[in-house]
Each structure stands twice: as C-alpha cells, then as structure tokens.
N, C-alpha and C. Protein backbone atom coordinates (compact mmCIF):
# COMPACT_ATOMS: atom_id res chain seq x y z
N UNK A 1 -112.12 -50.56 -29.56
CA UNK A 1 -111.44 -51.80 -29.26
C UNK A 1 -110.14 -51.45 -28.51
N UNK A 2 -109.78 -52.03 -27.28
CA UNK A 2 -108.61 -52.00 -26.67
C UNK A 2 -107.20 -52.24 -27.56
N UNK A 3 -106.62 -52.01 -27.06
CA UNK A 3 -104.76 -52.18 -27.66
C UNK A 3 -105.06 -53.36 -27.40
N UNK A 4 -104.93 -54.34 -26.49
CA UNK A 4 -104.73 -55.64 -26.14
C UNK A 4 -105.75 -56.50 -26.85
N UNK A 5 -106.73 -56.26 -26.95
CA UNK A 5 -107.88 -56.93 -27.76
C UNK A 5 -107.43 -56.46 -29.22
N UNK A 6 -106.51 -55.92 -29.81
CA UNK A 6 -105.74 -55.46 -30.87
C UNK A 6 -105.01 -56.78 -31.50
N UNK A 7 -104.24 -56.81 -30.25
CA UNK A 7 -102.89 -57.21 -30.04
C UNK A 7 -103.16 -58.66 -30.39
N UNK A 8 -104.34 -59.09 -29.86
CA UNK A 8 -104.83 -60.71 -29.50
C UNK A 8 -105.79 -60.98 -31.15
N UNK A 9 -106.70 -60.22 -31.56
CA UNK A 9 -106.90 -60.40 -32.84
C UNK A 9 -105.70 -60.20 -34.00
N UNK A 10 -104.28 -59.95 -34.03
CA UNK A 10 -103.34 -59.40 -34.71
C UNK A 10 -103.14 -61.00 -34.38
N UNK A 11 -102.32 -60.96 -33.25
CA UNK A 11 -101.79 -62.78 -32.73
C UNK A 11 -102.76 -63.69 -33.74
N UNK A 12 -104.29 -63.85 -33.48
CA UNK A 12 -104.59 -64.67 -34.06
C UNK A 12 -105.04 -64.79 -35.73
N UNK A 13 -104.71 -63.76 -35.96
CA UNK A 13 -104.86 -63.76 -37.48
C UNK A 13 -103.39 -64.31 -38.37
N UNK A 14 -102.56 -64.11 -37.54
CA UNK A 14 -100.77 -64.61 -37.86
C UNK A 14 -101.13 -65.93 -37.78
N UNK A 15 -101.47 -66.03 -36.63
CA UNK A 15 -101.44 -67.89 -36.21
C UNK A 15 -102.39 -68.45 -37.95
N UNK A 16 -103.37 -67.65 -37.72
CA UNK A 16 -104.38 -68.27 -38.68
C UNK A 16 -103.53 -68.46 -39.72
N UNK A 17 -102.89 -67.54 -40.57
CA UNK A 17 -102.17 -67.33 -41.83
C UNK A 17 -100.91 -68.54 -41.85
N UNK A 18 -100.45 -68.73 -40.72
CA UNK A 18 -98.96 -69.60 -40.98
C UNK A 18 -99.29 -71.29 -40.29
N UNK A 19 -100.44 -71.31 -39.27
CA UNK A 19 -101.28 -72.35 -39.01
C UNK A 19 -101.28 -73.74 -39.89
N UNK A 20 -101.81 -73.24 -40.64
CA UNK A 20 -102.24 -74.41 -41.90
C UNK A 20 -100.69 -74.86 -42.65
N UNK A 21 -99.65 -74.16 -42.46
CA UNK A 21 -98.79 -74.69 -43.59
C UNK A 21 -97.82 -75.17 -42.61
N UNK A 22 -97.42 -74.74 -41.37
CA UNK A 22 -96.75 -75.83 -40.66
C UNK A 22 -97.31 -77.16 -39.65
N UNK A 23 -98.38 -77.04 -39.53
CA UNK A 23 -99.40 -77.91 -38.17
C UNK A 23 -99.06 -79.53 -38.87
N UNK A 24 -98.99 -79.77 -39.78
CA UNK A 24 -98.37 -81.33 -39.97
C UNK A 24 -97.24 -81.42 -39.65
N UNK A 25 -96.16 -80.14 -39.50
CA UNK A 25 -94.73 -80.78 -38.91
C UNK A 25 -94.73 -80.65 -37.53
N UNK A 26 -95.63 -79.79 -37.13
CA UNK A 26 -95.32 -79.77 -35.56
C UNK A 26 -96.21 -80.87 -34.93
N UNK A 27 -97.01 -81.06 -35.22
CA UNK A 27 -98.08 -82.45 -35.28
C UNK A 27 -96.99 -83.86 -35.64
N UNK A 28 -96.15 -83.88 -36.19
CA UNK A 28 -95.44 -84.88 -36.90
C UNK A 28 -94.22 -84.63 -35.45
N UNK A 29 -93.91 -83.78 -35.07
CA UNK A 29 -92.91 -83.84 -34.01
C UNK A 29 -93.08 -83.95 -32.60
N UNK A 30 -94.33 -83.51 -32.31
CA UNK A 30 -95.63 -84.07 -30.87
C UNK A 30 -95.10 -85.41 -31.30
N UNK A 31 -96.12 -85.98 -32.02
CA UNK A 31 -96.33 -87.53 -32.10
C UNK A 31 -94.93 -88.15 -31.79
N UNK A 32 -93.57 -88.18 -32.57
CA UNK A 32 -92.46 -89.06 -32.72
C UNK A 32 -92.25 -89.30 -31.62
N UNK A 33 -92.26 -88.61 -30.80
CA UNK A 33 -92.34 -89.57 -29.45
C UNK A 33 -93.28 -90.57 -28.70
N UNK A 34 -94.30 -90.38 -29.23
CA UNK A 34 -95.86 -91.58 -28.77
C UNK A 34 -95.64 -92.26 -29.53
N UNK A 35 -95.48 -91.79 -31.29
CA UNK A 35 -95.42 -93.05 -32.15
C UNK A 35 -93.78 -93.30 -32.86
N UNK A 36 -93.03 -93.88 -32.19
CA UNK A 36 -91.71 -94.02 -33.13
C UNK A 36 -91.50 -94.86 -34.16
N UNK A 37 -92.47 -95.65 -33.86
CA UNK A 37 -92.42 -96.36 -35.16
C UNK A 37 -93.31 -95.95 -36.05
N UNK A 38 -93.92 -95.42 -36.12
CA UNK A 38 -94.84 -95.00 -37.58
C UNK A 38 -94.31 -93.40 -38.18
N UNK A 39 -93.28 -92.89 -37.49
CA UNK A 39 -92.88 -91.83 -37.66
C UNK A 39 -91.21 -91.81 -37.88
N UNK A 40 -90.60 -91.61 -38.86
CA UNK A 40 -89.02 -91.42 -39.19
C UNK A 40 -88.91 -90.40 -40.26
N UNK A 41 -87.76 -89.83 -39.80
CA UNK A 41 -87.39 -88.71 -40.55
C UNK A 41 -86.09 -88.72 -39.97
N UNK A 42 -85.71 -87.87 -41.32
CA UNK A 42 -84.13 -87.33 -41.26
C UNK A 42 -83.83 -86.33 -40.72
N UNK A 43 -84.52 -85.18 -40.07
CA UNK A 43 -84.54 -84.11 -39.47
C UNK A 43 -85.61 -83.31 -39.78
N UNK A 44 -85.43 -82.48 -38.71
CA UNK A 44 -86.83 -81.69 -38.39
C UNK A 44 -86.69 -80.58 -40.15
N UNK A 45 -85.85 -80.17 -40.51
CA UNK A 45 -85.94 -79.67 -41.77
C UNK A 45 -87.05 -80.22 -42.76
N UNK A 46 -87.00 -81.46 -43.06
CA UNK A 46 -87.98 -82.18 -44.13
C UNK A 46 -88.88 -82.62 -43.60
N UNK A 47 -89.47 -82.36 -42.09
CA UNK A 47 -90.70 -82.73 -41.51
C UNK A 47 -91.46 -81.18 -41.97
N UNK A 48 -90.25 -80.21 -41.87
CA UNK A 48 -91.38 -78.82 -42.58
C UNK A 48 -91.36 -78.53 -43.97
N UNK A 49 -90.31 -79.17 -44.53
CA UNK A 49 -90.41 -79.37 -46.15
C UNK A 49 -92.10 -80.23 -46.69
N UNK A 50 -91.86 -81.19 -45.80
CA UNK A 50 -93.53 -82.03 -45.98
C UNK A 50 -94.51 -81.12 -45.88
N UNK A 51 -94.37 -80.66 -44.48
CA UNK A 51 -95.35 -79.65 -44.20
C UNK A 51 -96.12 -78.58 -45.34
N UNK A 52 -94.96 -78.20 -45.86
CA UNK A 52 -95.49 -77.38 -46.87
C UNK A 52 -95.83 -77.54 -48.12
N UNK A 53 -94.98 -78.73 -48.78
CA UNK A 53 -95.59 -79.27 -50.05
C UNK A 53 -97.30 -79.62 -49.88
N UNK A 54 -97.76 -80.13 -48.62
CA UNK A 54 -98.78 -80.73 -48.19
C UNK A 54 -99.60 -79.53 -48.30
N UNK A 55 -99.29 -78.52 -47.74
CA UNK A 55 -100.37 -77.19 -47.89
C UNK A 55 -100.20 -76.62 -49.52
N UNK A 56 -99.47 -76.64 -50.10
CA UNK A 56 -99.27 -76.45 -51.65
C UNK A 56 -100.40 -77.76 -52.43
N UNK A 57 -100.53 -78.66 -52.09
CA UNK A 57 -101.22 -79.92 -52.37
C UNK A 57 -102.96 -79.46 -52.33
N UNK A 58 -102.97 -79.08 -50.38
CA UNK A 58 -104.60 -78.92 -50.27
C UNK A 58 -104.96 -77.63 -50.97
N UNK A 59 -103.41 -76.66 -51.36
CA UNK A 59 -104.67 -75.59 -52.75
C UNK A 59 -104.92 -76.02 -53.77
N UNK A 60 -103.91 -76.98 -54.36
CA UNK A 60 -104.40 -77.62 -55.35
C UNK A 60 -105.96 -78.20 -55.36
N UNK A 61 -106.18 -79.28 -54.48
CA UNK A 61 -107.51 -79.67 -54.18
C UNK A 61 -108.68 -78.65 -54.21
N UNK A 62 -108.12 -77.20 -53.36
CA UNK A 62 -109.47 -76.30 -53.11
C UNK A 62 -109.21 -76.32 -54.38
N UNK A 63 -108.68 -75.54 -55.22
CA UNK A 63 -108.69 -75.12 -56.68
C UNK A 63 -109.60 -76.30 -57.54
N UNK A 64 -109.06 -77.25 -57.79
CA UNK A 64 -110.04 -78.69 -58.35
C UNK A 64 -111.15 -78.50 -58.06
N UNK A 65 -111.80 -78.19 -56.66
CA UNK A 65 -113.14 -77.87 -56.31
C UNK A 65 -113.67 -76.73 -57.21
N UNK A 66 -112.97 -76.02 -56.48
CA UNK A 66 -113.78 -74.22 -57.10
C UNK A 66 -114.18 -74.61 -58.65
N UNK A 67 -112.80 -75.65 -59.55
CA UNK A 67 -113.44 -75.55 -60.81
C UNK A 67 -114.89 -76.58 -60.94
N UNK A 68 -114.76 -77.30 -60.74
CA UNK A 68 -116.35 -78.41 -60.67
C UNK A 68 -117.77 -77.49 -60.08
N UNK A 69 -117.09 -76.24 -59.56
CA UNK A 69 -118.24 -75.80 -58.95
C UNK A 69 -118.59 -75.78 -57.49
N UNK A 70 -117.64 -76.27 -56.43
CA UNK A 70 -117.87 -75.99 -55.34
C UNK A 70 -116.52 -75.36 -54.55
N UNK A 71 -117.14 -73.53 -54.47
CA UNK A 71 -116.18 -72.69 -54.36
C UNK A 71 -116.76 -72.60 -52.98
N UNK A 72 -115.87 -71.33 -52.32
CA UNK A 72 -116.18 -71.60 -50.72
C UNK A 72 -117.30 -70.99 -50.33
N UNK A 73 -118.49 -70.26 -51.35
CA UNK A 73 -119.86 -69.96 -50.90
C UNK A 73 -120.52 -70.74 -51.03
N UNK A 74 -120.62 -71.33 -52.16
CA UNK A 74 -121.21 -72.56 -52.79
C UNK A 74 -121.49 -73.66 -51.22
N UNK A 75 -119.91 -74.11 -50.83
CA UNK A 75 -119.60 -75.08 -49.76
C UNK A 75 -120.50 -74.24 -48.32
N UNK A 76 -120.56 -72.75 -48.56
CA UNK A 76 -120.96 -72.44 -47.01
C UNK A 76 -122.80 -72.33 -47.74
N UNK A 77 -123.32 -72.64 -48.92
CA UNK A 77 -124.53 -72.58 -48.73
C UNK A 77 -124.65 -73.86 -48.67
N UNK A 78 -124.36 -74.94 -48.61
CA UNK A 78 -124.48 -76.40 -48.96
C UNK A 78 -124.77 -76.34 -47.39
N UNK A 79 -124.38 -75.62 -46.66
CA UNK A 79 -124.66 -76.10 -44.98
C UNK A 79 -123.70 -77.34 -44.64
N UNK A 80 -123.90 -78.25 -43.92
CA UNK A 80 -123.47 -79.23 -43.29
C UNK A 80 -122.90 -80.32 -44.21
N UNK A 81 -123.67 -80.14 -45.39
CA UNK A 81 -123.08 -81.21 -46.84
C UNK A 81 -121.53 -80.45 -46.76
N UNK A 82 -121.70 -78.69 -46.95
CA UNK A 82 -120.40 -78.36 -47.28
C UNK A 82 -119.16 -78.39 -46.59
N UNK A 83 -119.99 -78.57 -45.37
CA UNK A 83 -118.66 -78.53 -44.22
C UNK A 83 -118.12 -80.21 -44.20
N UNK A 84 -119.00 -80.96 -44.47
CA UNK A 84 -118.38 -82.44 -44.88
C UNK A 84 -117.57 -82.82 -45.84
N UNK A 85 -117.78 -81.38 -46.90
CA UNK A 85 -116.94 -81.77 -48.46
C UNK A 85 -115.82 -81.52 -48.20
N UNK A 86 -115.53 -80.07 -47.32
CA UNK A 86 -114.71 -79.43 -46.73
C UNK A 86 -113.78 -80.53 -46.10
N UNK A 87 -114.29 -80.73 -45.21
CA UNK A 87 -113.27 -81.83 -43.98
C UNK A 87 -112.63 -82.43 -45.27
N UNK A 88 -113.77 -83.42 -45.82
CA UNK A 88 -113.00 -84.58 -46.35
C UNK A 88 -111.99 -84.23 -47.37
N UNK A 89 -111.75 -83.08 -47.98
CA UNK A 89 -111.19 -82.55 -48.50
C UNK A 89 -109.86 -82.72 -47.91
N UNK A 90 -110.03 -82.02 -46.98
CA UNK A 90 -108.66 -81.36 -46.46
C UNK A 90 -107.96 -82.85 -45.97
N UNK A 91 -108.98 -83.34 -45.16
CA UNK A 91 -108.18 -85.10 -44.79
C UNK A 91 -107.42 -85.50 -46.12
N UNK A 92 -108.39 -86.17 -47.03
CA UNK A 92 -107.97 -86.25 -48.23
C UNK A 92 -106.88 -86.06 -48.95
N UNK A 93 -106.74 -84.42 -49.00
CA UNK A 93 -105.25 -83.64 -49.40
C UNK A 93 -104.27 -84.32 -48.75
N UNK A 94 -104.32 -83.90 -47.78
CA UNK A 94 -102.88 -84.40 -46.57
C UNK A 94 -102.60 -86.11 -46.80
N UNK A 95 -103.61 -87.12 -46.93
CA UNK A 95 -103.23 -88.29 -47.40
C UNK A 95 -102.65 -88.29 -48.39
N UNK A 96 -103.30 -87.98 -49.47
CA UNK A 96 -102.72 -88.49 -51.02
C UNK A 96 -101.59 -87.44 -51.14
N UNK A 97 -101.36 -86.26 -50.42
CA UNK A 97 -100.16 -85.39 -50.99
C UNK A 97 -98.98 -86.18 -50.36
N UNK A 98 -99.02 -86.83 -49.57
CA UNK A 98 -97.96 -87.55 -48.54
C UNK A 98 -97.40 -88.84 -49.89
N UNK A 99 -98.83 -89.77 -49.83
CA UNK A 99 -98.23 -91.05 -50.57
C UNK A 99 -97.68 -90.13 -52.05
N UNK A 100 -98.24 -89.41 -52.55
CA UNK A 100 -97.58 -88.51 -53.65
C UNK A 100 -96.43 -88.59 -53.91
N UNK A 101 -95.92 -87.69 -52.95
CA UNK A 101 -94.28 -87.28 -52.28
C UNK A 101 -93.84 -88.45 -52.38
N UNK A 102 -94.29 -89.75 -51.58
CA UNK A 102 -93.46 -90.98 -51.10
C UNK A 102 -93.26 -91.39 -52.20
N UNK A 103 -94.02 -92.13 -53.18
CA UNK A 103 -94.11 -92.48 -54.19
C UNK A 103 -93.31 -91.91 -55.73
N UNK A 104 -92.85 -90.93 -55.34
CA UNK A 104 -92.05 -89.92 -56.46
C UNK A 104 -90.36 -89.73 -55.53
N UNK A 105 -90.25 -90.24 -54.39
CA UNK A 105 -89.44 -90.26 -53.77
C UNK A 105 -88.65 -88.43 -53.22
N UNK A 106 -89.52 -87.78 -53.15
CA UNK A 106 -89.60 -86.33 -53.02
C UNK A 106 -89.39 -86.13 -51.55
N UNK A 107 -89.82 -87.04 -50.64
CA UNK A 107 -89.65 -86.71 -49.18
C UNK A 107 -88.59 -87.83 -48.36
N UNK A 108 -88.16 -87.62 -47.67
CA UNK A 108 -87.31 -88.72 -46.72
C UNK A 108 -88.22 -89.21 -45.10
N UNK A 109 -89.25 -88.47 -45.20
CA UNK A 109 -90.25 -89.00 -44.28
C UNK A 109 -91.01 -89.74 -44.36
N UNK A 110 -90.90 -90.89 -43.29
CA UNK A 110 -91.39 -92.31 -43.61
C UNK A 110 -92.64 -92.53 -42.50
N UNK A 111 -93.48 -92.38 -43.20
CA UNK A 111 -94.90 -92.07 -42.23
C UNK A 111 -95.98 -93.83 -42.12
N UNK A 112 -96.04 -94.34 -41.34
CA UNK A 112 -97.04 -95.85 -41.49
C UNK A 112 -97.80 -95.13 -41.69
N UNK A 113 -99.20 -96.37 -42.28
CA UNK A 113 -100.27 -95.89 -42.45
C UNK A 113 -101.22 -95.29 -40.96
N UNK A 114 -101.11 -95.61 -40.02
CA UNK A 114 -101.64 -95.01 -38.78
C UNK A 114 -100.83 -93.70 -38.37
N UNK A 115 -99.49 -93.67 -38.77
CA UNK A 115 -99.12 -92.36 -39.03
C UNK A 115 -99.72 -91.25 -39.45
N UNK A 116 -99.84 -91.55 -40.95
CA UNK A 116 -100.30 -90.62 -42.02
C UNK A 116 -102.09 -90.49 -41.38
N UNK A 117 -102.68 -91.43 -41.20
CA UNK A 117 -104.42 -91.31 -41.18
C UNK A 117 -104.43 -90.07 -39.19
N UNK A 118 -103.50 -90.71 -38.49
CA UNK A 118 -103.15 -90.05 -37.47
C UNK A 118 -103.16 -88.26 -37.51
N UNK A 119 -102.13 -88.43 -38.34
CA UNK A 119 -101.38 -86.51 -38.67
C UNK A 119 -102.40 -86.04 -39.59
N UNK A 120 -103.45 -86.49 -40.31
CA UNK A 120 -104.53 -85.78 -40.90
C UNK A 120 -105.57 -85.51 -40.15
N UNK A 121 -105.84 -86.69 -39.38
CA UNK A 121 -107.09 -86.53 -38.71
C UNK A 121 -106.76 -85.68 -37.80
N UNK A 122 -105.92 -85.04 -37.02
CA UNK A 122 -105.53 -84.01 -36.07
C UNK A 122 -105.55 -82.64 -36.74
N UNK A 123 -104.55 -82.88 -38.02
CA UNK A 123 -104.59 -81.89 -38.54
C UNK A 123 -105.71 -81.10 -39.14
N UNK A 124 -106.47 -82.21 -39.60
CA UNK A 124 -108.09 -81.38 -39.96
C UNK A 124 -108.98 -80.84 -39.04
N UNK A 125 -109.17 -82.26 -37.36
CA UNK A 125 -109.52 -81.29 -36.75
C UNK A 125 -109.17 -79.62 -35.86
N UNK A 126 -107.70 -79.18 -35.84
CA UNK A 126 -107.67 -78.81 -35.77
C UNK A 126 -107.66 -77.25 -36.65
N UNK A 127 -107.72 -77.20 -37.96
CA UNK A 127 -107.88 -76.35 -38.59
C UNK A 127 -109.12 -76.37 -38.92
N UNK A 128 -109.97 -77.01 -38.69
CA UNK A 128 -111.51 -76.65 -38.67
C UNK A 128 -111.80 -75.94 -36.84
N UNK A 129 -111.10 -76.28 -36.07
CA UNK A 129 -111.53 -75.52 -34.75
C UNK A 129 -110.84 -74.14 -35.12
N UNK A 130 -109.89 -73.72 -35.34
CA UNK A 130 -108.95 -72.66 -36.51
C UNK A 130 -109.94 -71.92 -36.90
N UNK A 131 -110.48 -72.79 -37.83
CA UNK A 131 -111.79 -71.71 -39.09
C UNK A 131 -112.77 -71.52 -38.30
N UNK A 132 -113.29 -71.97 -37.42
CA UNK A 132 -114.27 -71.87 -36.43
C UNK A 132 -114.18 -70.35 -35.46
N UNK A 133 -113.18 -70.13 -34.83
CA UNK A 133 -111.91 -69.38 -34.38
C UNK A 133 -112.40 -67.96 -34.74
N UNK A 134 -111.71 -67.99 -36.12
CA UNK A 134 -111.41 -67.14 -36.87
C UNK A 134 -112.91 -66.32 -37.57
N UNK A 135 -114.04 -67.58 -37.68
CA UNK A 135 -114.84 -67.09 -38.27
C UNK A 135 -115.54 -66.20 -37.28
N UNK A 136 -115.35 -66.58 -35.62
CA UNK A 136 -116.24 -65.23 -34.64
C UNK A 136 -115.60 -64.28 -34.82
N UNK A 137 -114.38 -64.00 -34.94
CA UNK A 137 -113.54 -63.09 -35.04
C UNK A 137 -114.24 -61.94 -35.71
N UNK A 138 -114.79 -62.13 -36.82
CA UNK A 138 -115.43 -61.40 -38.33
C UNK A 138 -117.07 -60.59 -37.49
C-alpha cells in the first residue's frame, strides 16, 4: 500500500471516529442560514454541546438494542430488515435525545419541528453513506 493511500485511509478512519459526534452541529450551522427560523442558538458552543449529548443518547439506544437482542451481527444478518432497524434507530435517537434535552431544559437550542426532523434526516443519511464508506475500506 502506498504512503498516500496510507495517509487517505488514516484521514478517513479519523473522520469516521469524530464524524458521528459532531455532524448535528455542523449540520445545525449549514442550515441557520436556509432555515433561521427553525434554528436558534446561543452560540456555536451549545450547538456542539447538543451535538454530543445526542451521540451519548444514540449509544444509549444501540445499547437498548444489543440488550433485546439486536446487536450489530444480529442487525447485519437481518439483511435489509436490519439496515431499516438501524436507520430508524439512529433517526429516532437524534429526535427524542433533542426533545429530551429541551424538555429537561439542558440545551439553549431551539430547534422547530422541521428543524429537528431536518438535522436527523441528513444526519442519518449521511452516516449511513459514512458506514457504507468505511465498510469498503475493510
């Protein structure tokens, strides 16, 4: 394997690793300008404070899974069922960890509902093109 083909699987294994726990704030800071009204915050600080409670949230969820019985072989023998449990999962997480937060008054980010359904649905598809990614990599 080349240095540079090194260099570029190294790059994307970082991306992979830190990917998932900021992509709702930088996703949340794209948007505030298309959507200003469904998007307010007090500064870019607690758009990555969200960010990360939100990825602390979707392990919770994987974890809930793994115990019922659908761990991530389980989900990759399920085929296409699993990759659906998967998505909805992760959509899922990112919704309810948001109204969570809001609701306990934990965040100062004030997301509409086309907000919030917005910054998941991006966010999932893009960390499923991510796992996709990552999985030729292997």
């Amino acid at each position: 394997m080349s240095i540079t083909k090194k260099i570029i699987v190294s790059f994307l294994i970082i991306v992979g690793f830190l990917l998932p726990i900021f992509l709702p704030a930088f996703i949340m800071i794209a948007l505030v300008k298309f959507m200003p009204d469904a998007i307010t915050h007090t500064g870019i600080i607690s758009l990555f404070i969200l960010s990360f409670v939100l990825f602390i949230i979707a392990g919770i969820f994987t974890k809930i899974l793994s115990t019922i019985g659908l761990t991530e072989q389980k989900l990759d023998e399920l085929g296409f069922l699993g990759l659906v449990i998967s998505i909805f999962s992760s959509f899922t997480s990112i919704i309810v960890g948001y109204y969570w937060m809001k609701t306990l008054h934990l965040t100062s980010v004030q997301l509409s509902s086309i907000g919030i359904l917005t910054i998941a649905s991006v966010t999932t598809i893009i960390l499923f093109i991510q796992l996709k990614i990552l999985e030729k990599l292997e």
